[in-house]
N, C-alpha and C. Protein backbone atom coordinates (compact mmCIF):
# COMPACT_ATOMS: atom_id res chain seq x y z
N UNK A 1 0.85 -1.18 0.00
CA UNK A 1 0.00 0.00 0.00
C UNK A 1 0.88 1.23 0.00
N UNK A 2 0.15 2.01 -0.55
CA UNK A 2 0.64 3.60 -0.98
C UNK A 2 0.16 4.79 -0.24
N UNK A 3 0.95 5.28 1.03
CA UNK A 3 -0.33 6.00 1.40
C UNK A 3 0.06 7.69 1.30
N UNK A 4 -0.25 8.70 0.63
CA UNK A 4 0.20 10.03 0.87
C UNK A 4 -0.83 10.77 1.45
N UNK A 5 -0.80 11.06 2.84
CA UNK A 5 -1.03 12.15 3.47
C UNK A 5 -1.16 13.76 3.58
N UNK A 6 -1.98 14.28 3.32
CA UNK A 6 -1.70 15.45 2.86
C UNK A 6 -2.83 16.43 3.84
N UNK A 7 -2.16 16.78 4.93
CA UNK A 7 -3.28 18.19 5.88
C UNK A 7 -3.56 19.21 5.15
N UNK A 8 -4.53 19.27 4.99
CA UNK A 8 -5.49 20.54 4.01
C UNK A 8 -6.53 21.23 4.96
N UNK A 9 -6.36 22.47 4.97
CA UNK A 9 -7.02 23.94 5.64
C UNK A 9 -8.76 23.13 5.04
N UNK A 10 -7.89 23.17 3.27
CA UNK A 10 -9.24 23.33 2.71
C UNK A 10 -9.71 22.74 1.39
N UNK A 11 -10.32 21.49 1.13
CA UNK A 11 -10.01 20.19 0.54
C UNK A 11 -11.73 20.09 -0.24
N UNK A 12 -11.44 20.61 -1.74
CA UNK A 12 -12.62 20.69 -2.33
C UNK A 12 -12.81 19.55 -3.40
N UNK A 13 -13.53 18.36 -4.01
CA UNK A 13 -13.96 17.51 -5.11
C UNK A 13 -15.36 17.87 -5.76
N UNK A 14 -15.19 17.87 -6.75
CA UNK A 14 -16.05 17.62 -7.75
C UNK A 14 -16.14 16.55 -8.57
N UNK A 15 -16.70 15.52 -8.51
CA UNK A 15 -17.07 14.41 -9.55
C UNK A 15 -17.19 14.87 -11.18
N UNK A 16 -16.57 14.73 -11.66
CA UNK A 16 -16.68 14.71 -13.37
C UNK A 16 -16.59 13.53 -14.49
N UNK A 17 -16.25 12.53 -14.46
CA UNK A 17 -16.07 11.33 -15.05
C UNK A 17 -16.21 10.38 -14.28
N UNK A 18 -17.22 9.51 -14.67
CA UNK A 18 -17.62 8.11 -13.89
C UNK A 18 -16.58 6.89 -14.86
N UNK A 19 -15.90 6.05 -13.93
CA UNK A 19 -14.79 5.51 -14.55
C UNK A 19 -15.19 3.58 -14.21
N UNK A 20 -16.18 4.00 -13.05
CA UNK A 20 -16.30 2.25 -12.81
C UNK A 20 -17.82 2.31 -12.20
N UNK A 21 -18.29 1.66 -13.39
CA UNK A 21 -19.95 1.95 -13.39
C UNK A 21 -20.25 1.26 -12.05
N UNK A 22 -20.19 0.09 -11.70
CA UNK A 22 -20.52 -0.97 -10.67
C UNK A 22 -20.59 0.10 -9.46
N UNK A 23 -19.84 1.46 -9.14
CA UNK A 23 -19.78 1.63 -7.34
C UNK A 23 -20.82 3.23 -7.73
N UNK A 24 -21.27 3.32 -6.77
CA UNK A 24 -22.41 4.54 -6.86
C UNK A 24 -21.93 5.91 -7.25
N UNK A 25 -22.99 6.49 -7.67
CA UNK A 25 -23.20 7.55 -8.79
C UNK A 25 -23.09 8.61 -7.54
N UNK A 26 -22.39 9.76 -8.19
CA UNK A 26 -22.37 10.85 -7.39
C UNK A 26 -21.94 11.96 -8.09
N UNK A 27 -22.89 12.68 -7.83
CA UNK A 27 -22.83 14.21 -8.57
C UNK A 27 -22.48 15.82 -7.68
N UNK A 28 -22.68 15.95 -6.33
CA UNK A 28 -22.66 16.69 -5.77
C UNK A 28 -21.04 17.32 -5.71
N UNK A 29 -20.69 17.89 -6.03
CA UNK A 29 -19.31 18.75 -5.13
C UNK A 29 -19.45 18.59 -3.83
N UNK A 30 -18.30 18.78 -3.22
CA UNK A 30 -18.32 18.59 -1.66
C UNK A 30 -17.28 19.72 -1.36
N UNK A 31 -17.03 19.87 0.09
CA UNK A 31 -16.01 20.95 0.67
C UNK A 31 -15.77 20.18 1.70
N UNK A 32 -14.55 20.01 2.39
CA UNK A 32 -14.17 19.69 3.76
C UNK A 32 -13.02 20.51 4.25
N UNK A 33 -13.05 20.93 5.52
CA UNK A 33 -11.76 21.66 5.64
C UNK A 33 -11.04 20.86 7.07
N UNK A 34 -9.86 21.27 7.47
CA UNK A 34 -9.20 21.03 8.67
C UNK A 34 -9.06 19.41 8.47
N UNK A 35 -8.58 19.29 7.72
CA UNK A 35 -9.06 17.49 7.66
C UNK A 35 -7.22 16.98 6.99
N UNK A 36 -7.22 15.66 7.50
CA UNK A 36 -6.12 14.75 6.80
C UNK A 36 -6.42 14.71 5.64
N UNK A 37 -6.32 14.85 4.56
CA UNK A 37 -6.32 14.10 2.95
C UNK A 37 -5.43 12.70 2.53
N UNK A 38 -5.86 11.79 2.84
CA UNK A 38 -5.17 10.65 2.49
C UNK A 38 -5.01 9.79 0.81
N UNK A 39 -4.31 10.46 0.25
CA UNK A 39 -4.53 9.48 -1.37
C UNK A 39 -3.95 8.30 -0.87
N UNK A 40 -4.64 7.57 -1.27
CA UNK A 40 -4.44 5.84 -1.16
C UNK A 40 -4.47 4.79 -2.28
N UNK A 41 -3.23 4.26 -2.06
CA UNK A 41 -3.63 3.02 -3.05
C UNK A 41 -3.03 1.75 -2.65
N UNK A 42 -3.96 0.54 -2.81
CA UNK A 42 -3.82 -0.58 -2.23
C UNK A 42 -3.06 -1.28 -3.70
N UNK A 43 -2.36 -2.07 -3.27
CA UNK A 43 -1.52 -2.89 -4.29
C UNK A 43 -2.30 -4.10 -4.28
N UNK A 44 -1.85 -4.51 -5.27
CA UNK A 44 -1.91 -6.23 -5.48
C UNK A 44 -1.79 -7.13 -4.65
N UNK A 45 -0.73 -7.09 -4.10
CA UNK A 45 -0.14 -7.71 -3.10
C UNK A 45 -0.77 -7.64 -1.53
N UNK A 46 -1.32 -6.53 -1.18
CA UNK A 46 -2.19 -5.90 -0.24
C UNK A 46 -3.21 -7.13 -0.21
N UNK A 47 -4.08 -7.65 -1.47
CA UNK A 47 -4.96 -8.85 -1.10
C UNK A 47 -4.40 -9.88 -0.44
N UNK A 48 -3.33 -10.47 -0.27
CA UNK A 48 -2.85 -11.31 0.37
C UNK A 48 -2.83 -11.46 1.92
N UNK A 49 -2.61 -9.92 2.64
CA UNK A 49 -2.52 -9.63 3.70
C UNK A 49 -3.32 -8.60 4.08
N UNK A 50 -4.93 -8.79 4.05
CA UNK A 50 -6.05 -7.39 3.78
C UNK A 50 -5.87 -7.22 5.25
N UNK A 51 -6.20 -8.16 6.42
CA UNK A 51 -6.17 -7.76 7.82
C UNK A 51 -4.75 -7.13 7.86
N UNK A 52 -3.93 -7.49 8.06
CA UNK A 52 -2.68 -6.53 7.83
C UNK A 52 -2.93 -5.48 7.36
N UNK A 53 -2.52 -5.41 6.34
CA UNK A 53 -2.78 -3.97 5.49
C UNK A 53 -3.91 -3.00 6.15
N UNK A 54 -4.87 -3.47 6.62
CA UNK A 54 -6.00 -2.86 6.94
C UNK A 54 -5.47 -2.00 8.42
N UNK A 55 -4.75 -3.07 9.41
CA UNK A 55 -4.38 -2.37 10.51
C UNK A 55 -3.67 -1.55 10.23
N UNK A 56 -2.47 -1.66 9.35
CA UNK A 56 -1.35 -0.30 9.41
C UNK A 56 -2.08 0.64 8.75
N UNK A 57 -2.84 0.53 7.62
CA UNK A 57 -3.41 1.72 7.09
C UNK A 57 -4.05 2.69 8.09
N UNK A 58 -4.87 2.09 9.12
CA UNK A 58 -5.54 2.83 10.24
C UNK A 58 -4.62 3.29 11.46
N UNK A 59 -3.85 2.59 11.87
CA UNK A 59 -2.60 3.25 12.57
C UNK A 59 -1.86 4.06 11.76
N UNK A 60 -1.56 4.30 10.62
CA UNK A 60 -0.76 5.48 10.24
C UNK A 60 -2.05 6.62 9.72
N UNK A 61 -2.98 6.57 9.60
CA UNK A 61 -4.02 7.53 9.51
C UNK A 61 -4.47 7.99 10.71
N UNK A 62 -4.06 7.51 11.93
CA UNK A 62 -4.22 8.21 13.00
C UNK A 62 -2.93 8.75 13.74
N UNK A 63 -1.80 8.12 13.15
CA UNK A 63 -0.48 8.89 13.61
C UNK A 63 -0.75 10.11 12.43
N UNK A 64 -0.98 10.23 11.16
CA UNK A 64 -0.57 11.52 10.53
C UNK A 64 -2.16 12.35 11.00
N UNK A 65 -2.97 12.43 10.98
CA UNK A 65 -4.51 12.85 12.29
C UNK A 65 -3.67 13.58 13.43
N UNK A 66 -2.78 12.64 14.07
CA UNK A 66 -2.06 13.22 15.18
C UNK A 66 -1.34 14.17 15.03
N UNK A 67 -0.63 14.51 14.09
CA UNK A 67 0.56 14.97 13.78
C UNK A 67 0.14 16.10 13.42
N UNK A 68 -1.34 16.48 12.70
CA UNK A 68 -2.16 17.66 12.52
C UNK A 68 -2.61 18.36 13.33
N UNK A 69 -2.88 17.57 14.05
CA UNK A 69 -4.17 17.84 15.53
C UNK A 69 -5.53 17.76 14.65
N UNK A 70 -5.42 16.94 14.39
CA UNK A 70 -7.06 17.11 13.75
C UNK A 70 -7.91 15.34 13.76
N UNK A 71 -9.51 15.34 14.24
CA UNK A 71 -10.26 13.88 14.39
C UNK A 71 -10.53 13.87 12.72
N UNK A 72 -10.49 14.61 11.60
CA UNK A 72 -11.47 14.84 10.40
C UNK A 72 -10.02 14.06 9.29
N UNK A 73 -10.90 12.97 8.88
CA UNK A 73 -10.07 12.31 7.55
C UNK A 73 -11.04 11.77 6.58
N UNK A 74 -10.21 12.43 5.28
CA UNK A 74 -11.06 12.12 3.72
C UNK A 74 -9.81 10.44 3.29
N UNK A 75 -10.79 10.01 2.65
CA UNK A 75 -10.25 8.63 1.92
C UNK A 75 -10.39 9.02 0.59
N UNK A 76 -9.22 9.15 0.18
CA UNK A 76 -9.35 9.30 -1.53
C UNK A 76 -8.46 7.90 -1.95
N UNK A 77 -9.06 7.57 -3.12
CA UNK A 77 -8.41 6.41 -3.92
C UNK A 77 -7.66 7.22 -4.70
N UNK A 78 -6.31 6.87 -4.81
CA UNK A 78 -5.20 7.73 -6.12
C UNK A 78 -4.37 6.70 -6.67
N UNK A 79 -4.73 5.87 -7.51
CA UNK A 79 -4.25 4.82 -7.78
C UNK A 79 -3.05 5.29 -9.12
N UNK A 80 -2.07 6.29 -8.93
CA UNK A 80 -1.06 6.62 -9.40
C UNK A 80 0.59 6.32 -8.82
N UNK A 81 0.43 6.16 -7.69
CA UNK A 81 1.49 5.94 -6.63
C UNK A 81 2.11 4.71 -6.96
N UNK A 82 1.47 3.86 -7.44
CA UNK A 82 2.43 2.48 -7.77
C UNK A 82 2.05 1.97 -8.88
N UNK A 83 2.69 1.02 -9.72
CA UNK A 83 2.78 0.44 -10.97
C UNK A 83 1.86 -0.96 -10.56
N UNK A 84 1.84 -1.36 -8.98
CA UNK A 84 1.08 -2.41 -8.72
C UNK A 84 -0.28 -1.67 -8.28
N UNK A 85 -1.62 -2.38 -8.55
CA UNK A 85 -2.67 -2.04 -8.29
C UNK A 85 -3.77 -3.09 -8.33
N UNK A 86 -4.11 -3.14 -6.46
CA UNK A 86 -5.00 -4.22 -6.37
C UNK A 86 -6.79 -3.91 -7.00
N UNK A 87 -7.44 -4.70 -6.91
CA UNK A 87 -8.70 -4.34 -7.64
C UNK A 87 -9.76 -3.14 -7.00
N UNK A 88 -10.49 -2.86 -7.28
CA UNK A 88 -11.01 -1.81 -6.97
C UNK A 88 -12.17 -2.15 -6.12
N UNK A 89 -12.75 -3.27 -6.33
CA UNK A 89 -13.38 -3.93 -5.20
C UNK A 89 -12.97 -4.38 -4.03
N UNK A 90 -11.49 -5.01 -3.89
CA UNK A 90 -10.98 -4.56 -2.90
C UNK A 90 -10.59 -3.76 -1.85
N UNK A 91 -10.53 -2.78 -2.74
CA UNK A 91 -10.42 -1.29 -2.99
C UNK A 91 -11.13 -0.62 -1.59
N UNK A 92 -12.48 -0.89 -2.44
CA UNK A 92 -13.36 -0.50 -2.26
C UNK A 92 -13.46 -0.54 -0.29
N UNK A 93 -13.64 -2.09 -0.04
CA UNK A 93 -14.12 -2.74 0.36
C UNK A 93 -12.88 -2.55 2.22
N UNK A 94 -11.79 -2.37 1.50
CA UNK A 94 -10.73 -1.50 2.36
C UNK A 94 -11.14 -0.32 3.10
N UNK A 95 -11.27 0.36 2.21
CA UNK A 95 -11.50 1.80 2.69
C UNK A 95 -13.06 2.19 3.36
N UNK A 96 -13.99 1.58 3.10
CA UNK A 96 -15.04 1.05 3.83
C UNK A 96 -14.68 0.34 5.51
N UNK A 97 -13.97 -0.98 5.61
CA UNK A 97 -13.48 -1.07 7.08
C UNK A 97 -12.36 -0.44 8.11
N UNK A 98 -12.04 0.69 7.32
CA UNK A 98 -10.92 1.94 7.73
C UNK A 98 -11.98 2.52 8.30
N UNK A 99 -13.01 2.74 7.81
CA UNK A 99 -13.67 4.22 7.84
C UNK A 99 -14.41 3.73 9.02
N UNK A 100 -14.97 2.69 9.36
CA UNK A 100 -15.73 1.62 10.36
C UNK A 100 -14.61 1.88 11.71
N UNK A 101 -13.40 1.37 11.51
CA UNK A 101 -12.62 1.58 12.40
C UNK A 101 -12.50 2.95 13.05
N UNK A 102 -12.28 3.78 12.06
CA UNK A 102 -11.69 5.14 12.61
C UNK A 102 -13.22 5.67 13.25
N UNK A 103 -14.15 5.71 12.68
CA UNK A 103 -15.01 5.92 13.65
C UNK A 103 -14.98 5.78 15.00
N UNK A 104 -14.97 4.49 15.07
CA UNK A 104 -15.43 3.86 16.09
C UNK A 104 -14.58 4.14 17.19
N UNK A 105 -12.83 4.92 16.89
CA UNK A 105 -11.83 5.39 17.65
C UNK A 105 -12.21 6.87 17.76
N UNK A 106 -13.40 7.75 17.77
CA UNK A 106 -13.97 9.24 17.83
C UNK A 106 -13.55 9.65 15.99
N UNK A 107 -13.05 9.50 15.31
CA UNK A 107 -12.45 10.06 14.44
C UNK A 107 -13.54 10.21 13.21
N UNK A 108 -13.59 11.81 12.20
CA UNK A 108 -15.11 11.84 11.56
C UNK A 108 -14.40 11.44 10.29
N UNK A 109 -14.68 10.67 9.22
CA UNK A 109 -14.28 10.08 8.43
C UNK A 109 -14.88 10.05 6.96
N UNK A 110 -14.44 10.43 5.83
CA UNK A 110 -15.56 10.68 4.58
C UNK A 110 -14.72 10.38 3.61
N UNK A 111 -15.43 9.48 2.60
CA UNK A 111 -14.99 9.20 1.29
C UNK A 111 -15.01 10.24 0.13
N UNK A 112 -14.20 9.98 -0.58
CA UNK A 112 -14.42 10.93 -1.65
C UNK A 112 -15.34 9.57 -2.87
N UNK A 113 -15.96 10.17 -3.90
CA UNK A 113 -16.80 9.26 -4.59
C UNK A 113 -16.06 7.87 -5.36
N UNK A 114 -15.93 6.81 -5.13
CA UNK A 114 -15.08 5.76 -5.85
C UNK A 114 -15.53 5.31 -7.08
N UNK A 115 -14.48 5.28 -7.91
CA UNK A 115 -14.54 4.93 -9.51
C UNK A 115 -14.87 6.82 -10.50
N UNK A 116 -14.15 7.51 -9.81
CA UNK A 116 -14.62 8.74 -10.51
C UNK A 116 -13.39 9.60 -10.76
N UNK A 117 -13.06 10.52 -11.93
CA UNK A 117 -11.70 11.16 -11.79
C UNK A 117 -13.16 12.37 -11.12
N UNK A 118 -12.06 13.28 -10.39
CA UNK A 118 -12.62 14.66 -9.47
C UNK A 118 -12.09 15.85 -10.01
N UNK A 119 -12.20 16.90 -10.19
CA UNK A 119 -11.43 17.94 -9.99
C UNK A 119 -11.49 18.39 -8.67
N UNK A 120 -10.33 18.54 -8.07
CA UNK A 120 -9.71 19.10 -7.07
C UNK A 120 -9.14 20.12 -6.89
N UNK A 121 -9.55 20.78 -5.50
CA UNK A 121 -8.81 21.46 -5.05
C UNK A 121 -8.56 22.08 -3.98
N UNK A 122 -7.22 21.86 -3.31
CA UNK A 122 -6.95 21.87 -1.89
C UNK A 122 -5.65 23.17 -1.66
N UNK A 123 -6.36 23.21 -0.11
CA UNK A 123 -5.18 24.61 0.73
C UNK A 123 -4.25 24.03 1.64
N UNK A 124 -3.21 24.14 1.92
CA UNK A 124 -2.54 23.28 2.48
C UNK A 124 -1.18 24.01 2.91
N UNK A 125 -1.13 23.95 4.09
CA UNK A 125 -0.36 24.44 5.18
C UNK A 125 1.61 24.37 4.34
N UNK A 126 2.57 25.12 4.40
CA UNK A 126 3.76 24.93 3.87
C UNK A 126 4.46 24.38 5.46
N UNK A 127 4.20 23.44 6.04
CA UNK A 127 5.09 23.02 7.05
C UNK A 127 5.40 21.63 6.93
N UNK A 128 6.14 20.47 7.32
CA UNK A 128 6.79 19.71 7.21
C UNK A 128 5.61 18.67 7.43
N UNK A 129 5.15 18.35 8.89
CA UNK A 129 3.70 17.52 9.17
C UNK A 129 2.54 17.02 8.22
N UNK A 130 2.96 18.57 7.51
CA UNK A 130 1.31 18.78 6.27
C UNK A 130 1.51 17.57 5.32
N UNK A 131 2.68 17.19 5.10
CA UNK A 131 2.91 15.92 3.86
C UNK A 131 3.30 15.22 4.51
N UNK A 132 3.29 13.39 4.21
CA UNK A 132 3.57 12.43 4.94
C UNK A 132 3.45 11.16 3.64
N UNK A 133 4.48 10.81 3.58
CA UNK A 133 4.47 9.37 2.67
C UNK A 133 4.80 8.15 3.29
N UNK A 134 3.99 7.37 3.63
CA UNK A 134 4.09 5.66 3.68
C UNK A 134 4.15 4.80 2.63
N UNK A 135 5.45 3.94 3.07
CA UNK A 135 4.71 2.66 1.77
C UNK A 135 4.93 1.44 3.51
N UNK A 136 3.42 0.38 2.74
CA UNK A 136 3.90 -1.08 3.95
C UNK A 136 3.13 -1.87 3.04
């Protein structure tokens, strides 16, 4: 897994291209601010070890949470980060029991729309904390 972290003041999507008909339709723009931005991408290899993968993904989304001071994290899929790329139902299906978890630890948690390119656009602090790259 691929994970880049990114603390944003102020973290805007718009849905514009539906890319994987099968996961739900979404048209609305959204705004979130004060929040982690996490682009994520699960590898191939990630299916092998989903409980794994699943725990570190949520322990390092609450160490870089920490590192902000902030409970508020977006799940974006950015499946650019690696040349390996597990399926999107997997995918999917990941970032769904993250979001279950982090809840359930106080933390407010929101997807961005899956199977869609977005236009984006985010504000984001120039200090060291604000970016954070994992690979596990």
């Amino acid at each position: 897994m691929k994970l880049l972290m990114i603390y944003t003041e102020d973290f805007f999507f718009n849905p514009t291209v539906k890319t994987l008909e099968e996961f739900a339709d979404a048209t609305e723009p959204t705004r979130y601010e004060k929040c982690l931005t996490a682009f994520i991408q699960a590898e191939l290899e990630d299916e092998d070890n989903a409980e794994k993968t699943e725990t570190k993904l949520v322990k390092n989304l609450k160490w870089g949470a920490g590192k902000n001071d902030t409970k508020r994290i977006v799940l974006h899929s950015f499946a650019h980060l690696s040349e390996s790329k597990a399926s999107p139902e997997f995918t999917k299906q990941m970032f769904d029991k993250a979001q279950v978890r982090l809840t359930g630890s106080g933390y407010e948690v929101f997807q961005t729309p899956f199977g869609y390119f977005l236009d984006l656009e985010l504000k984001a602090p120039g200090i060291s904390q604000a970016r954070l790259f994992k690979s596990f």
